[in-house]
C-alpha atoms as a PDB file:
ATOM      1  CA  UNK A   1     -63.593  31.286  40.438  1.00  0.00           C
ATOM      2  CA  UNK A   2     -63.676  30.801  44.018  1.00  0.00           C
ATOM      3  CA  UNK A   3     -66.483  33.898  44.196  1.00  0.00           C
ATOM      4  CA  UNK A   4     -68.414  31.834  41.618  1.00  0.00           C
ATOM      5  CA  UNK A   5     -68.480  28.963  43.717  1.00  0.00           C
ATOM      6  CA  UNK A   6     -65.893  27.269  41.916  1.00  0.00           C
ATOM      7  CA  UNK A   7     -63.142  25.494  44.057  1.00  0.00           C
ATOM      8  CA  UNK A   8     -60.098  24.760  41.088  1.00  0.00           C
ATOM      9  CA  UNK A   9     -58.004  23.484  43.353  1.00  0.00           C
ATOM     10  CA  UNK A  10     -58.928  19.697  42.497  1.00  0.00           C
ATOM     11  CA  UNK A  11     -58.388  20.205  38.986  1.00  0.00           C
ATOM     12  CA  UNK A  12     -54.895  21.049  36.846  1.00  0.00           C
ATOM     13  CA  UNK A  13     -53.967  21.791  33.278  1.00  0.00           C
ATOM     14  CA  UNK A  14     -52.781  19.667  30.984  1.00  0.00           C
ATOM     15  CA  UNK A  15     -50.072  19.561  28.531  1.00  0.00           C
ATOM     16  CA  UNK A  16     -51.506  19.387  25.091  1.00  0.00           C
ATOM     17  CA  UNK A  17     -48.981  16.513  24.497  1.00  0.00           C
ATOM     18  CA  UNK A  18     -51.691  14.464  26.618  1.00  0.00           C
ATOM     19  CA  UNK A  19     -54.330  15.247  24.494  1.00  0.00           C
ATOM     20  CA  UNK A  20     -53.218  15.041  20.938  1.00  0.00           C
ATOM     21  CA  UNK A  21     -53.944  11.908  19.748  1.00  0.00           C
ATOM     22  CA  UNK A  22     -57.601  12.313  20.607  1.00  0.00           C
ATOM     23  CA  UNK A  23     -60.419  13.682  18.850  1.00  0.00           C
ATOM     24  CA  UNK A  24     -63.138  16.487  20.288  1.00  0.00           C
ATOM     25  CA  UNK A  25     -66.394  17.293  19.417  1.00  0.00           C
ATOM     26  CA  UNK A  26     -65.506  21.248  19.861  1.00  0.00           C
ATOM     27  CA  UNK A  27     -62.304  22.780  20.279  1.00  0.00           C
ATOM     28  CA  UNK A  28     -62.431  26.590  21.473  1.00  0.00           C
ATOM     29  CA  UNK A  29     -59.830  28.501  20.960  1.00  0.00           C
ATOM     30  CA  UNK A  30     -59.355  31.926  22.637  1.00  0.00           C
ATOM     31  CA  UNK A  31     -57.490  35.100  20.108  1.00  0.00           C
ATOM     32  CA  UNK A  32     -54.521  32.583  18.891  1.00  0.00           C
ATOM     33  CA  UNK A  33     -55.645  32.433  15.412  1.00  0.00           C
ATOM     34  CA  UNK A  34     -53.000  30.755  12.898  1.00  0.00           C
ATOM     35  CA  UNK A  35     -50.604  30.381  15.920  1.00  0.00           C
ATOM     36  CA  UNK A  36     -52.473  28.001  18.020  1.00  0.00           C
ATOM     37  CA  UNK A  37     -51.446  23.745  18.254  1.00  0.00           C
ATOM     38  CA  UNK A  38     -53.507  21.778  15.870  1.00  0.00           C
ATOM     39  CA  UNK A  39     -56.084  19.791  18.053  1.00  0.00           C
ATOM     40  CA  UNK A  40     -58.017  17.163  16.356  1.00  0.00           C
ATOM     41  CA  UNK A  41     -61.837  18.488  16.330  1.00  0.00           C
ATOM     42  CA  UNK A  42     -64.986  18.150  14.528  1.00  0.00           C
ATOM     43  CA  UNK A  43     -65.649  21.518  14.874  1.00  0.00           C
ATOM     44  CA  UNK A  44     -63.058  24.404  15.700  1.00  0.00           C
ATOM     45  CA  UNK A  45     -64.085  27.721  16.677  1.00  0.00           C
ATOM     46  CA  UNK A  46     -61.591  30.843  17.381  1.00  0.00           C
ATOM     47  CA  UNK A  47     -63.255  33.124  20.277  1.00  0.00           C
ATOM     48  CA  UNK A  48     -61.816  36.933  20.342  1.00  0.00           C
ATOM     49  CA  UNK A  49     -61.041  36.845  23.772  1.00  0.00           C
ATOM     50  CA  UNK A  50     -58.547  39.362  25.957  1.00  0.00           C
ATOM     51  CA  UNK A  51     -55.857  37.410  27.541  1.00  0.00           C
ATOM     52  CA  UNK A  52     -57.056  38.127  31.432  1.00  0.00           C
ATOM     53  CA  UNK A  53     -53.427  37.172  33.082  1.00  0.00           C
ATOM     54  CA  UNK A  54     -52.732  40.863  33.969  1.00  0.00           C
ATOM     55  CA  UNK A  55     -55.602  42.670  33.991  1.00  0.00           C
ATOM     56  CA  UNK A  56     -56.943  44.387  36.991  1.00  0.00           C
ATOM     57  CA  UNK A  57     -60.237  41.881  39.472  1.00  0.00           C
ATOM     58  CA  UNK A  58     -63.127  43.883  37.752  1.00  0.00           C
ATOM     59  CA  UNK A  59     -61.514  43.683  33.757  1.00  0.00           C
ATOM     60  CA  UNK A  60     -60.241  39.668  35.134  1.00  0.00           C
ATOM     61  CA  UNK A  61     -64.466  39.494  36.108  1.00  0.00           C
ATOM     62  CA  UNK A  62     -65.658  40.635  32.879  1.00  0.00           C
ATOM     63  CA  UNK A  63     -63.710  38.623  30.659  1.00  0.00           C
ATOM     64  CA  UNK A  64     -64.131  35.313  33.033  1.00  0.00           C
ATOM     65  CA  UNK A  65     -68.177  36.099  32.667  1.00  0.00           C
ATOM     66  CA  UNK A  66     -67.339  36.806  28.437  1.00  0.00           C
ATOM     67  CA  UNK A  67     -66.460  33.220  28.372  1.00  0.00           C
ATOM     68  CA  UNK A  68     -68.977  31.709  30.527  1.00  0.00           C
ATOM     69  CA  UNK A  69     -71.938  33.668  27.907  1.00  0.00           C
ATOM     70  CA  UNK A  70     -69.907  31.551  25.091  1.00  0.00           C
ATOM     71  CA  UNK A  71     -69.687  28.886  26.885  1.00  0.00           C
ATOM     72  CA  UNK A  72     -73.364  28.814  27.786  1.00  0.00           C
ATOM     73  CA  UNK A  73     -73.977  29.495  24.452  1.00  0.00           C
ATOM     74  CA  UNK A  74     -71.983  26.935  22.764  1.00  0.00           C
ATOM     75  CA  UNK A  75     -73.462  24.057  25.134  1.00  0.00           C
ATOM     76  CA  UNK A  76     -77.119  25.452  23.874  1.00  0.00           C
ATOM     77  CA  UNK A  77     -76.192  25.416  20.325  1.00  0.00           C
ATOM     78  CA  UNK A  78     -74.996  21.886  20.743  1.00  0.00           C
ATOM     79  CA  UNK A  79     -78.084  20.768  22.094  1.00  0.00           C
ATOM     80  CA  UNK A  80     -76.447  19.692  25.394  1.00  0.00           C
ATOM     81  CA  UNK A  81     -79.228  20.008  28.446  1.00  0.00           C
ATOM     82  CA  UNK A  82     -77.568  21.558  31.394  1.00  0.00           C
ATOM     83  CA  UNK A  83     -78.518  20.492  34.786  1.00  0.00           C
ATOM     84  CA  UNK A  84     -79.509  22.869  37.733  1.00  0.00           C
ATOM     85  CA  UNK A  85     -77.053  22.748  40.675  1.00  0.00           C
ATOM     86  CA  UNK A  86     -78.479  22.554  44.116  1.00  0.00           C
ATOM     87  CA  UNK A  87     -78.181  25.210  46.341  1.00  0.00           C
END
């Protein structure tokens, strides 16, 4: 993410314990299907995704820019108004 301009290194993962007595708008989930945790949502969508964990920089790339076009999208379908980032 770094070559995105992305620094991770301030943020962490969390367990979904911390997160399961709370409701979401969206929750996204990426190829688990049936399998996944149950995550209190409003709207749940399942994205066909390739896991990326061991695939080689340019396949990691094209999956990492896969979810940012459903991302993108997802934000424009909910209406949400995304703000340019200075340079």
């Amino acid at each position: 993410m770094a070559e995105l301009g992305y620094d991770l290194n301030t943020h962490a993962s969390k367990s979904l314990d911390e997160v399961r007595d709370m409701e979401f708008d969206y929750v996204v989930t990426m190829g688990c299907g049936d399998t996944c945790p149950f995550i209190a949502a409003k709207h749940r969508l399942d994205w066909q995704i390739p896991d990326p964990k061991h695939l080689e920089p340019a396949e990691f790339r094209q999956v990492r820019d896969l979810i940012e076009r459903q991302v993108l999208d997802l934000l424009a379908q909910a209406g949400v108004q995304l703000v340019p980032q200075a340079s």
